[in-house]
Every structure is written in C-alpha cells, then in structure tokens.
Protein backbone atom coordinates (compact mmCIF):
# COMPACT_ATOMS: atom_id res chain seq x y z
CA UNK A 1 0.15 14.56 16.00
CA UNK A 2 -2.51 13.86 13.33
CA UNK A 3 -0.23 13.30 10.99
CA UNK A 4 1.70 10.45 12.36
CA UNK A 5 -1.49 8.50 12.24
CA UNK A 6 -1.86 9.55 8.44
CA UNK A 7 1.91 8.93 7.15
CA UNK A 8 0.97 5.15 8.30
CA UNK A 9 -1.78 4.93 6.34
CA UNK A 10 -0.26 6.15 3.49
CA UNK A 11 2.58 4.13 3.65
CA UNK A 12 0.62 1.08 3.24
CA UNK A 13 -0.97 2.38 0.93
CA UNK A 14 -2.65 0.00 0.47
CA UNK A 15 -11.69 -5.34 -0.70
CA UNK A 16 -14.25 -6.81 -1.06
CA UNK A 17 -14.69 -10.61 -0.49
CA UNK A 18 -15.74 -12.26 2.28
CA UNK A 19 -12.47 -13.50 3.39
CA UNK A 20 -9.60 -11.44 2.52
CA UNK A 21 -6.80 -13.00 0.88
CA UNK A 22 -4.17 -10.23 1.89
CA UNK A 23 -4.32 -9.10 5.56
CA UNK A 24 -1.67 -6.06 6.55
CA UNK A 25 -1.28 -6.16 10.48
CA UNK A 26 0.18 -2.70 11.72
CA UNK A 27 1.38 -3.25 15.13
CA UNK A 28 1.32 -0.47 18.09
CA UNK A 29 5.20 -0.46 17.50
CA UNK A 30 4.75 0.41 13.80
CA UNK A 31 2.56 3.71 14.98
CA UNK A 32 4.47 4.68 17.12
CA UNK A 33 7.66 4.56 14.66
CA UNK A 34 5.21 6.54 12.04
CA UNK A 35 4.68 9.12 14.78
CA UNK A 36 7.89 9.34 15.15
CA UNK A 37 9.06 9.51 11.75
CA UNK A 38 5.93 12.62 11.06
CA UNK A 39 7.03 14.83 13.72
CA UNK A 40 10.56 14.82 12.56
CA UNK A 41 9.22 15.63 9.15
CA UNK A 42 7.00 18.52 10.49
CA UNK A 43 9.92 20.13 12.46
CA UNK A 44 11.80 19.60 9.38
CA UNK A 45 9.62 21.39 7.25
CA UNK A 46 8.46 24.40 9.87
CA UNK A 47 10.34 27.18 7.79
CA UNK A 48 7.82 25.86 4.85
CA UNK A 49 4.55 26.56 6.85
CA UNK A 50 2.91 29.87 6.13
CA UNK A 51 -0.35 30.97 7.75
CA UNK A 52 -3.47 33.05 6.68
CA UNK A 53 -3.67 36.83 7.63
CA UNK A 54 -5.42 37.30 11.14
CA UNK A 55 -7.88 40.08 11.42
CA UNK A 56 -10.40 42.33 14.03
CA UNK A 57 -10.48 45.12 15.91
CA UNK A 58 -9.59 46.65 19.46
CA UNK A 59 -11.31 49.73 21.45
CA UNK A 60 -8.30 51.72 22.41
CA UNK A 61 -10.61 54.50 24.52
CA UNK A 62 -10.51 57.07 21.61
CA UNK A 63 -11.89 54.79 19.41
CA UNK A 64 -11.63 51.20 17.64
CA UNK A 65 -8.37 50.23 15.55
CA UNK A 66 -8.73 47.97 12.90
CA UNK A 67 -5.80 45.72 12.70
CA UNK A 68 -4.62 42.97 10.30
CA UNK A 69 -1.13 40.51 10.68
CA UNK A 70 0.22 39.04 7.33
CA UNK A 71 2.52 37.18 6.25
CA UNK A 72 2.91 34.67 9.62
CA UNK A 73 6.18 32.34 9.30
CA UNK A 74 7.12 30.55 11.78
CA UNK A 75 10.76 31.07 13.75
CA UNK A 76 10.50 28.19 15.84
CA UNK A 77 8.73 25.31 17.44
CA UNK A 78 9.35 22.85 20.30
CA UNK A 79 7.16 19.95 19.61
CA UNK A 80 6.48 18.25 22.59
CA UNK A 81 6.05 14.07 22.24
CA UNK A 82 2.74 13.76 20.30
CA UNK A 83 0.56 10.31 21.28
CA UNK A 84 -1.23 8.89 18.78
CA UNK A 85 -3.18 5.24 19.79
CA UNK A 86 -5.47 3.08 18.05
CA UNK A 87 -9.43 3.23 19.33
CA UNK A 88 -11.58 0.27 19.08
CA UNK A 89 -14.68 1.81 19.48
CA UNK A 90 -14.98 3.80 16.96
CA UNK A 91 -12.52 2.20 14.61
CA UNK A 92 -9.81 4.63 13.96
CA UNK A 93 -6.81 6.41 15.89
CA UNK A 94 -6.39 9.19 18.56
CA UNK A 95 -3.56 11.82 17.98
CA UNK A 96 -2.68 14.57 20.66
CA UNK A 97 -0.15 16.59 21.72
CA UNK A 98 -0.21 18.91 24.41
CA UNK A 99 1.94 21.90 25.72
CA UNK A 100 3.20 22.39 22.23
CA UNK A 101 4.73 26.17 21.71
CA UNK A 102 5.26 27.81 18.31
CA UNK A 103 7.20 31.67 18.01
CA UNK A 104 6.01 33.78 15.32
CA UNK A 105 6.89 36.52 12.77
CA UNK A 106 5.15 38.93 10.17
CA UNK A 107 3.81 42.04 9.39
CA UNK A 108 1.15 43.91 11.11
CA UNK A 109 -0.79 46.94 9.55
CA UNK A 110 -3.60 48.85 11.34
CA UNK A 111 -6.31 51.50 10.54
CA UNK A 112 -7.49 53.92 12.99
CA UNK A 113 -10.13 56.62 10.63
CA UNK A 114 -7.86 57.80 7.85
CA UNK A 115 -4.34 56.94 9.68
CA UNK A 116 -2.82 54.16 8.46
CA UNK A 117 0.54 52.41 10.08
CA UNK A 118 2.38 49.32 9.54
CA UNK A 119 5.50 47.30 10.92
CA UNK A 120 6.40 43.74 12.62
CA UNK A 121 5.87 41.67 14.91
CA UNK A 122 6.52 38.68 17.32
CA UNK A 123 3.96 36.62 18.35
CA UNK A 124 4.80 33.15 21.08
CA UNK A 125 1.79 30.88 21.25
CA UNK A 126 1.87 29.02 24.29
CA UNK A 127 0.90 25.55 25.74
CA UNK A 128 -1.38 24.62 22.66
CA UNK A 129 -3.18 21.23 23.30
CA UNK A 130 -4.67 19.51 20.61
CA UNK A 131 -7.03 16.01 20.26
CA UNK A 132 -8.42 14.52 16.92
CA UNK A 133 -9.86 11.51 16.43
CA UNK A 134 -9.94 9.97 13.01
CA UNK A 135 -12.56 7.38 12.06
CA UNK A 136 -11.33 4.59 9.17
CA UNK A 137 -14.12 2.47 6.94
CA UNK A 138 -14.00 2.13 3.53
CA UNK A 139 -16.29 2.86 0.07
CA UNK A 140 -18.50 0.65 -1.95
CA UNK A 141 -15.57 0.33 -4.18
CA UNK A 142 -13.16 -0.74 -1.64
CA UNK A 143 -11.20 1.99 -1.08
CA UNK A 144 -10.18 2.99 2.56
CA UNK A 145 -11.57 6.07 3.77
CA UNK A 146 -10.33 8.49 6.85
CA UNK A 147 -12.80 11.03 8.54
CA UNK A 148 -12.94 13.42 11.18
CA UNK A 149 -14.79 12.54 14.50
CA UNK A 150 -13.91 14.98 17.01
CA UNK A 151 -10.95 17.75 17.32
CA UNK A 152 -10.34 19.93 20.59
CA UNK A 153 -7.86 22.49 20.55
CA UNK A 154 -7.09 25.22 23.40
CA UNK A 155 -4.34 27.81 23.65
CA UNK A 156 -3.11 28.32 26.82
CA UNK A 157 -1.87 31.82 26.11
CA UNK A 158 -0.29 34.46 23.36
CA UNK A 159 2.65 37.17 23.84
CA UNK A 160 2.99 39.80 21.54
CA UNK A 161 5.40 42.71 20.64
CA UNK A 162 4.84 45.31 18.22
CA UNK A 163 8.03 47.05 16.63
CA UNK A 164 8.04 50.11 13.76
CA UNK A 165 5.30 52.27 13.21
CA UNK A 166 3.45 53.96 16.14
CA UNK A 167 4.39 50.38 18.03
CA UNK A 168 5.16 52.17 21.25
CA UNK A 169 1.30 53.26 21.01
CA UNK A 170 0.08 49.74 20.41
CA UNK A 171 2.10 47.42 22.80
CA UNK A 172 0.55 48.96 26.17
CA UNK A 173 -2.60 47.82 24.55
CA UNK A 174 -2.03 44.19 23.88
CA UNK A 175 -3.33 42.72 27.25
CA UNK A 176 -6.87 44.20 25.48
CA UNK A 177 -7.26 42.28 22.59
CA UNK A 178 -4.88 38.94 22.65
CA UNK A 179 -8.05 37.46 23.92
CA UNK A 180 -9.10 37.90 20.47
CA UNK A 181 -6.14 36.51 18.94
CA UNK A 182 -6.20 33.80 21.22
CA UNK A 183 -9.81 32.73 19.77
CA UNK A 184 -9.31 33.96 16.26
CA UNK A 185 -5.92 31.08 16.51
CA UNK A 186 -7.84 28.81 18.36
CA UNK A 187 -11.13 28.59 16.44
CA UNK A 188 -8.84 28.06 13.35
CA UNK A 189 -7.06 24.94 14.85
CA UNK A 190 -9.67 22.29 13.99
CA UNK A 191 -10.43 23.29 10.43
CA UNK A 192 -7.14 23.47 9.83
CA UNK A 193 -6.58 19.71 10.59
CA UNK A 194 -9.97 18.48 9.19
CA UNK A 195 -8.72 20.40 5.96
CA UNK A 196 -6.00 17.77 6.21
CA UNK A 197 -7.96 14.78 6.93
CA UNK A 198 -10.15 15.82 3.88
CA UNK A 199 -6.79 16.53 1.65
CA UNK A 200 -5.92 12.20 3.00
CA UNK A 201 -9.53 11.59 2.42
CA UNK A 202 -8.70 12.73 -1.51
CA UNK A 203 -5.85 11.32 -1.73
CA UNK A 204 -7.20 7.51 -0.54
CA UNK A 205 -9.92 8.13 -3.09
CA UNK A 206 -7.66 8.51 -6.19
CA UNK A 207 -5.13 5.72 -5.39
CA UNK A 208 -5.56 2.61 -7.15
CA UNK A 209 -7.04 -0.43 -5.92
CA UNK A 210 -6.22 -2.37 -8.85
CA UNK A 211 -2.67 -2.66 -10.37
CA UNK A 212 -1.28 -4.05 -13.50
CA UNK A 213 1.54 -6.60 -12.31
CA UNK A 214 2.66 -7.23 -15.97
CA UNK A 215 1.26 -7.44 -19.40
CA UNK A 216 -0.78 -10.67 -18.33
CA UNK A 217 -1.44 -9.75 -14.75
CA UNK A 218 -3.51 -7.38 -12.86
CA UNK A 219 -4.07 -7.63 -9.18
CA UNK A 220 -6.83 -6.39 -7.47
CA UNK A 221 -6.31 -5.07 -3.43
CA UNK A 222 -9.79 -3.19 -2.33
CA UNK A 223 -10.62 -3.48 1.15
CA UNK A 224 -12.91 -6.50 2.06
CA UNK A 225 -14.77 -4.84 5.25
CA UNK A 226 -13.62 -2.33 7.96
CA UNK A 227 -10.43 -2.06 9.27
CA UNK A 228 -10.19 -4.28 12.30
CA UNK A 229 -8.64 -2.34 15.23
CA UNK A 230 -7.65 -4.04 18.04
CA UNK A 231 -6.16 -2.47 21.48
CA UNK A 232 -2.32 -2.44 20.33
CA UNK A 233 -3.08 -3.36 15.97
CA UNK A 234 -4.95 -2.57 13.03
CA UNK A 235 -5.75 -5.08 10.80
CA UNK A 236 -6.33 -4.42 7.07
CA UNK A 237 -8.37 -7.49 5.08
CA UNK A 238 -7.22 -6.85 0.94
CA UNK A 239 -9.10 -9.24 -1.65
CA UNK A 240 -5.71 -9.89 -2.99
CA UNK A 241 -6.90 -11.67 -6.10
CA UNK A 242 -5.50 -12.03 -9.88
CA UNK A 243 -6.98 -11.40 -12.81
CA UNK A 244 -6.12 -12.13 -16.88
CA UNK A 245 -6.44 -8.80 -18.12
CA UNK A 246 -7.60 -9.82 -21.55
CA UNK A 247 -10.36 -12.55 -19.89
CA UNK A 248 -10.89 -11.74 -16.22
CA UNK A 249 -12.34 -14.82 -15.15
CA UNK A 250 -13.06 -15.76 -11.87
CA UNK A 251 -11.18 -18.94 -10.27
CA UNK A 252 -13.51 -22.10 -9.55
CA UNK A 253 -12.78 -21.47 -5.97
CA UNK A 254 -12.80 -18.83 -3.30
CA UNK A 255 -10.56 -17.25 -0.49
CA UNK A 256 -10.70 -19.27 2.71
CA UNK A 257 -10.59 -17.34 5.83
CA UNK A 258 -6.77 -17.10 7.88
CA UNK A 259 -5.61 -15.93 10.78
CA UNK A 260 -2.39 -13.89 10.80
CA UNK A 261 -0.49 -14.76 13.86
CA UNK A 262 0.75 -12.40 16.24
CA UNK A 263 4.07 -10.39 16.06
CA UNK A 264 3.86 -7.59 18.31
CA UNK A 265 7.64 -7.21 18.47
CA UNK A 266 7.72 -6.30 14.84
CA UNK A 267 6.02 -3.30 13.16
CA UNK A 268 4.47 -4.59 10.23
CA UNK A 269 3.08 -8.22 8.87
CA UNK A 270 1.36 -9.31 5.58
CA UNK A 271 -0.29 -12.28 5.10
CA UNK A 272 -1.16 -13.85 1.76
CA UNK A 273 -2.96 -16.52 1.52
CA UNK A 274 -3.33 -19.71 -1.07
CA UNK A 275 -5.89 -18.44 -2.87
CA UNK A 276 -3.65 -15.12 -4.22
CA UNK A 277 -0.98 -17.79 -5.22
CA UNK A 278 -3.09 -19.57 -7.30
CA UNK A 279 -5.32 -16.82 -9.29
CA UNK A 280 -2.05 -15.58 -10.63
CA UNK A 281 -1.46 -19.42 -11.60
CA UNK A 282 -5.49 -19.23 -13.39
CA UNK A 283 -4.90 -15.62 -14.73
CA UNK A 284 -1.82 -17.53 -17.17
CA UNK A 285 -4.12 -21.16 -17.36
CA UNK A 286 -7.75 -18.99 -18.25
CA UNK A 287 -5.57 -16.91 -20.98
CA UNK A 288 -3.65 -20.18 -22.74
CA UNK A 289 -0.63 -19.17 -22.06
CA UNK A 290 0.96 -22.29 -19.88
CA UNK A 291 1.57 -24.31 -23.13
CA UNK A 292 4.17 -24.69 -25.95
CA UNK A 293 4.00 -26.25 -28.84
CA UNK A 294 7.67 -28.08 -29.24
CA UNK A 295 9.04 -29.00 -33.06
CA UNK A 296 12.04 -30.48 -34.58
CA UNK A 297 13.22 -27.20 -34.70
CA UNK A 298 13.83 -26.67 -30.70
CA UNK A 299 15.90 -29.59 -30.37
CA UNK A 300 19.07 -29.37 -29.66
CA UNK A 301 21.29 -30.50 -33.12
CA UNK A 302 23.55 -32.75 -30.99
CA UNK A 303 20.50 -34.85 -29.46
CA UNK A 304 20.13 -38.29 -31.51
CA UNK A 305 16.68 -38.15 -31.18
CA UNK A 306 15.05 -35.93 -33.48
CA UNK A 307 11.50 -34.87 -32.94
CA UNK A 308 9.98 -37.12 -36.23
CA UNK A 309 8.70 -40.67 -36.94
CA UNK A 310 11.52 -41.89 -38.09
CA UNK A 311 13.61 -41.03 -35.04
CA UNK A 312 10.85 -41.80 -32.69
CA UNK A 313 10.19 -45.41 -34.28
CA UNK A 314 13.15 -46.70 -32.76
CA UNK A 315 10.74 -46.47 -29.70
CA UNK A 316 7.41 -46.52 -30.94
CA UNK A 317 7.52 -48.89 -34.25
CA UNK A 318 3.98 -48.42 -35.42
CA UNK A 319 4.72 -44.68 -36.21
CA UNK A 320 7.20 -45.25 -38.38
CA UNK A 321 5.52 -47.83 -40.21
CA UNK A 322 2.04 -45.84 -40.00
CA UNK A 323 3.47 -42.13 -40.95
CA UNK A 324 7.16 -42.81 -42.14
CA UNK A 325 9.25 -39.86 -42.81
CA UNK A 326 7.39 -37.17 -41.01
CA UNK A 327 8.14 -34.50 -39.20
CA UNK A 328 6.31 -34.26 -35.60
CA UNK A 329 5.49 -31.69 -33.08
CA UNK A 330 4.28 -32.17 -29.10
CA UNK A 331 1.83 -29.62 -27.70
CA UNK A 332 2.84 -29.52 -24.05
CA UNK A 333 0.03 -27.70 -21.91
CA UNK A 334 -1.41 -27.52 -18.66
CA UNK A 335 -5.01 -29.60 -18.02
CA UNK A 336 -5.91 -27.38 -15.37
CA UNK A 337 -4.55 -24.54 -13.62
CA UNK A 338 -1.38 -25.38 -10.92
CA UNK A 339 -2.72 -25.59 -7.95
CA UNK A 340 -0.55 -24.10 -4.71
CA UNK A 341 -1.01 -25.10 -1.49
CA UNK A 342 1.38 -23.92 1.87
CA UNK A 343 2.40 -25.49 4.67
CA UNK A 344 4.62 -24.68 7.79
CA UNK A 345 8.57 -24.43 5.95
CA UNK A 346 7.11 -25.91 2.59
CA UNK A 347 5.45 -24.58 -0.33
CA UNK A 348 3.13 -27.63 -2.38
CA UNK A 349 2.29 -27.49 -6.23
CA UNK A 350 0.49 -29.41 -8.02
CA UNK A 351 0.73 -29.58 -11.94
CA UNK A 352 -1.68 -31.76 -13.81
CA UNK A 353 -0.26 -31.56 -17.33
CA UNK A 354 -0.19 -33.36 -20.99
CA UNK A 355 1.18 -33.81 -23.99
CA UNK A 356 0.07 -34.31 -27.30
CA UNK A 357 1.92 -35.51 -29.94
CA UNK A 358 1.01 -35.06 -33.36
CA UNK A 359 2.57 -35.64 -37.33
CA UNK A 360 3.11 -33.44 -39.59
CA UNK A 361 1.73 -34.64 -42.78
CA UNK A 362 3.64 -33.25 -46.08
CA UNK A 363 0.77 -30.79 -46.99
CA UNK A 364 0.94 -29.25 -43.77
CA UNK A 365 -2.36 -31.37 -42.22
CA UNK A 366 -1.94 -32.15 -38.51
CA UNK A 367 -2.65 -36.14 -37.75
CA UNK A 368 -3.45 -36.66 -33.98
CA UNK A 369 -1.00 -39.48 -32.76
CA UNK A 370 -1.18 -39.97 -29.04
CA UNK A 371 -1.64 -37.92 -25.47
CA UNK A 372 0.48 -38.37 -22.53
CA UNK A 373 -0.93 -37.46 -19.10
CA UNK A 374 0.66 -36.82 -16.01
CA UNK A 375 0.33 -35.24 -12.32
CA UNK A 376 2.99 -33.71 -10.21
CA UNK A 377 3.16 -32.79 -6.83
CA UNK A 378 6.37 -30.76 -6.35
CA UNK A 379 6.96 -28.78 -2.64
CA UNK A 380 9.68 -26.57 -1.84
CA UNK A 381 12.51 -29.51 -1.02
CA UNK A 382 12.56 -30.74 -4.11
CA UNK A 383 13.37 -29.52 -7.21
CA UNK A 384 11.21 -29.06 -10.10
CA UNK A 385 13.58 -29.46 -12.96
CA UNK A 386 14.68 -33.41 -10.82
CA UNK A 387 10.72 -33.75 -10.59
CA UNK A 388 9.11 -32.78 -13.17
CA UNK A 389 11.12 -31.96 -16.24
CA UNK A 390 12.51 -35.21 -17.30
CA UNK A 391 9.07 -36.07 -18.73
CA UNK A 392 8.14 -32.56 -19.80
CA UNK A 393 11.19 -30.67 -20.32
CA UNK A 394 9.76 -27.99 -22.28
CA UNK A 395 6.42 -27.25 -20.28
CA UNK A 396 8.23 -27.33 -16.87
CA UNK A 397 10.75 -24.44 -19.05
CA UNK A 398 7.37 -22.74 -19.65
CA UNK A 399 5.87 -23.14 -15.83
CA UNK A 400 9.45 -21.98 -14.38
CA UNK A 401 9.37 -18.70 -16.52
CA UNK A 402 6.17 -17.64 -15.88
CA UNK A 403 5.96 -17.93 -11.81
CA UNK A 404 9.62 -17.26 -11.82
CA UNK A 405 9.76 -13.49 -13.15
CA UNK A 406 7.48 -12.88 -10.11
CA UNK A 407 5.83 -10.07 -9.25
CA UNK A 408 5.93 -7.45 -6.14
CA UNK A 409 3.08 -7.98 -4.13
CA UNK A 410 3.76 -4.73 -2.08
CA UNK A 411 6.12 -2.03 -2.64
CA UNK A 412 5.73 1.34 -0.55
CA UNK A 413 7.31 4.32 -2.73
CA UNK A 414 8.34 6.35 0.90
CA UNK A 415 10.02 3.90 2.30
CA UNK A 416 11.89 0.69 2.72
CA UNK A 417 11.20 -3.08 4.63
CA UNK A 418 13.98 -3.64 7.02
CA UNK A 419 15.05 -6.89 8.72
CA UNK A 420 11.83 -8.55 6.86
CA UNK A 421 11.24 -12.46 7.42
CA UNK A 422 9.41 -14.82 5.42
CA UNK A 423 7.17 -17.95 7.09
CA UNK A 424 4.71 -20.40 6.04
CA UNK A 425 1.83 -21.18 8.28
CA UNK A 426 -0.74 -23.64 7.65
CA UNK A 427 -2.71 -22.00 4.95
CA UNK A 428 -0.25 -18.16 3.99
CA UNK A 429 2.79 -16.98 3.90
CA UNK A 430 3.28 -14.63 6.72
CA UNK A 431 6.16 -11.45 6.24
CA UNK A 432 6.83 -9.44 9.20
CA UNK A 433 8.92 -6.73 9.07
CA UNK A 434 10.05 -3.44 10.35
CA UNK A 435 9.63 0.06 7.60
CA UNK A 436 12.37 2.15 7.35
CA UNK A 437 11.04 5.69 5.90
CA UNK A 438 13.06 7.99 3.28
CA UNK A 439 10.83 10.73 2.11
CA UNK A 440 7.47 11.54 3.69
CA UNK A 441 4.41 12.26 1.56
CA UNK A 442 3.56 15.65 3.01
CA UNK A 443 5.04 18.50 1.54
C-alpha cells in the first residue's frame, strides 16, 4: 500500500550542487522488499488501529433514526498483495491494493425522538480497492518532499449485524442505509491517506540535512535536483560535501558529475564520489589541524639521535657550530590539503607536505633553520607507514589518525545493510547492498 512506498523513503532517510557527490540508487527489488516489509508491519499492528465515530440517519417509515457507531477496532484483515511501482512521469510512486477486506467491531447508539438505545456491532467491509499516487521533489533548502497527486478508493460492499438493544428492530433495516455507510467509509479513504502523506511530508521537513560527523566535521546531504525515477529505480543526487565547522570554507574545486553503474540484482547502491573524500581531507587542512609540532620531548629515550644541534651536527655540521647546544623542534604540516583520487580496485592520495625545523634559542626565541619539502603519492597497495613515514614519521602519525577514525557516511536507524560490497569505479566508490529492516517507523 502507500506505505510501502513511504517506509523506503524513510529508510534512506536521506542537495544542492550541480553534480551530486552522493547518489542513492533504490532498485525495483528494494521497493518491492519495502512493500513487503510495510504490510507485514500494518497487519502487525491492526489491533492498534482505531477509527473515528461514523454518523447519519435512516427513514425507517415511522420516522428518521439518528444513529452513531463508536469505538471501531478492527478484528481482522486479509491484506491482499499491495503493488507499489515507480512512475516516471510524474516523478514519484504508485501504491494499490485491491480486494482488500477488513471485519469490524464497536458500539452503536441510536436516537429515534426521545428513545434512546445502544449495543454492538459487526461490520465486514468488502473488496476495498485503493490507488495513490505520490509525487517526490524537493525544497529550496534541499530537503525531499512527498505529495499527494491522485487517490481513488471504492468499496465494493458492507455487511452489518446489530446485537443488544432493540437490534432485532434495526437489522431488517440495514439493506436501507449501508449505502450510506458505504459512502460515509468511502469518502473517508483518501483523506485518511493524504493525512499520512502530509504526517511523511512533516516528518522529511524536520530531518536534518546537515550532520555533525565529529567535533571537526559536519557533512552536508540536501538534495541537488529532483529525484530521478527511472522505469525499475529511483535515483537520489546528495551534495555530499564536508565542512570545518569552526571555518566552513569551500574547497578550490567542485563535484564532477558520475554515473552510478547498474545493479538491478541488488536493492540498494551509494555512490560517493572524489570530491566527498577530499572536503573531509580540506575541512582538517582549512582548520590547521594536519600538523604537529615535534620536540625533544617526543622522542623516544632509547633513540641516539636526540632532536637538538648537538645531536643533529653529526649530520648537519654547520648547526652545531652556528647554534651549539640547543634544543630544536620540527613543525611537520601539510602544504595543501591531501588530495584523493579513485580508481577501479585502488584508492590514490596524494600528500604534499613539509617540515620545518627550527632552534630553540635559550630565552625561548625561535631561529628558523631549514624546510624540507616533499610529495607523496600513496594508493591502496602500498602502505603508507613503508611510503611515507620514514621521512615524516610524525605527520604521516597525524594523517593516519585523522582519516583513520573515519566517519559513517550512512547509517539507517530501522534497519541494517546486508551482504553489502564495496567497488571502485573510475571516479567513486560504489556500495551495493541489500537492507534488512528491524523496527518500522510507523507506529
């Protein structure tokens, strides 16, 4: 039904560039699991589902009996296989489900002049069809939006008995006024599920298109245009770009368009492109914060060289003989931000770094002695400590740290990537996977 098209789109729950950075394919075979997965949850959660009182009136010859049925629970429900397919044309989804059949319980109470009488009832709703289509696009602000284009909804028929009270009265009478009932249910349908598209609607507008990866990090995911939908996918294009919280600078570049490739056998892929890699990699470089300063002091006590003039003249003679007996530091930084590039089964970075070595003069004055340069192009078959430490041990400790703790790029809190797999293409790295759901958002 309607909501199998929604639980997807809150799972990946999940801008505005010109090329998106992040692109989240849903495949036909990821609906279908989400439709799925909602109708279980709905006939899970049946017992839950109250309904509004139903009201009106019936002519019973003598005169007119008004009538009211409260408190409407459902006993049962056979769901019938819902269909739910994505729509080019409009862009969005269609959800329908037809022949659907729900039995009923409550209370009625009627008034007929001053006579009042109450008792309960079953109601069966029969052969219930029901179509909605649901329009995506997204806000100024990036956020996606969900709105109602059409709904149809028939009832094929209603059976009632009456029991208590002067039921025995009332039940001959039924054939004249389920018509009513039938329309008074029917005419409430559509509402009801545009009430729910609204409720999604909400809900899209308060999430977050902007999260705070760590205390350095935030990450911004608004949509860049439209969903794309295609005949069997839907194709979600995410800025997916970095920012320093404290500075939020914009990188000297900009996202280059990708194409994801296609996976139809699995149900979801996400794409990430260079560009994502490497404003995380400026959000550190813009704030400072890939360089150390290294002293005497970080040296380990059993290494014979020791991190002053003296030690380092064995090497260098004019410092010793310039600035004898002085303490030194190194200031170990990065020139320019790492740069990240992917290829197919390899991962490239490039690290243009220096150092800059300095003496410490007795009264605490810094004296500028020399800067080392250097450039290094690591991929993902080599190691970086074999590559690049050996001439800067302590800014390759200070690289490693930062892009090792990571970060999640996308975590859905419902449910869990199964049997995921990780490529490289040309210019992203691709992850297709299949969801596995836990707990369901309605409730």
């Amino acid at each position: 039904m309607l909501q199998s098209g929604i639980v997807v789109l809150i799972l990946l729950s999940c801008t505005y560039g010109e090329n998106p950075a992040v692109q989240v394919v849903l495949t036909d075979k990821g609906l279908q699991y989400g439709k799925h997965a909602a109708t279980d949850w709905i006939q899970e959660r049946l017992e839950m589902i109250t309904f509004p009182d139903i009201s009106g009136d019936v002519d019973i010859l003598i005169g007119t009996v008004d009538y009211t049925l409260t408190g409407i629970t459902i006993k049962k429900c056979d769901i019938p296989e819902p269909s739910v397919e994505f729509l080019q044309d409009v862009p969005g989804f269609k959800a329908s489900i037809s022949g659907l059949c729900v039995a009923l319980t409550g209370e009625w109470r009627t008034q007929f002049g001053i006579i009042h009488d109450g008792g309960t009832f079953d109601m069966a709703i029969l052969n219930i069809d029901l179509t909605s289509v649901v329009q995506l696009g997204k806000e100024d602000d990036g956020h996606l939006t969900v709105t109602s284009v059409s709904c149809d909804a028939q009832v094929g028929d209603v059976d009632i008995h009456f029991y208590g009270g002067g039921s025995f009265f009332f039940n001959p009478f039924v054939s004249h006024f389920k018509g009513k009932i039938i329309d008074e249910i029917q005419k409430r349908l559509c509402p009801g599920v545009e009430e729910n598209i609204n409720s999604v609607e909400s809900h899209l507008h308060a999430m977050n298109v902007s999260f705070d990866v760590n205390e350095v990090l935030t990450l911004d995911l608004p949509l860049t245009a439209v969903p794309m939908i295609g005949a069997s996918s839907m194709n979600l294009g995410l800025k997916g770009e970095f920012y320093n919280i404290k500075t939020h600078k914009e990188p000297p570049y900009e996202a280059q368009p990708f194409t994801m490739p296609d996976a139809p056998s699995y149900m979801l892929s996400v794409g990430m492109s260079d560009f994502t890699l490497n404003t995380a990699s400026y959000g550190y470089y813009s704030d400072n914060l890939l360089q150390l300063l290294v002293n005497d002091s970080m040296i380990p006590s059993i290494s014979p060289v020791r991190l002053n003039t003296t030690s380092m003249g064995k090497y260098i003679p004019q410092l010793a003989k310039m600035y004898p007996d002085m303490l030194m530091n190194v200031l170990v930084y990065a020139r320019d931000a790492p740069m990240v590039s992917t290829q197919p089964d390899a991962v490239k970075v490039i690290i243009k770094a220096a150092a800059k070595a300095s003496a410490i003069h007795p009264n605490g004055t810094q004296i500028p002695l020399f800067t080392l340069n250097a450039v290094s192009s690591l991929d993902s078959e080599n190691s970086l400590m074999s590559a690049f430490c050996p001439s800067f041990p302590d800014m390759c400790f200070s690289v490693a740290e930062k892009l090792g703790a990571g970060f999640v790029v996308l975590r859905m809190k419902y449910a869990e990537l199964v049997n995921s797999v990780l490529s490289m293409e040309e210019v992203s790295i691709c992850k297709r996977t299949h969801i596995r759901t836990n707990v369901w958002l309605f409730g």
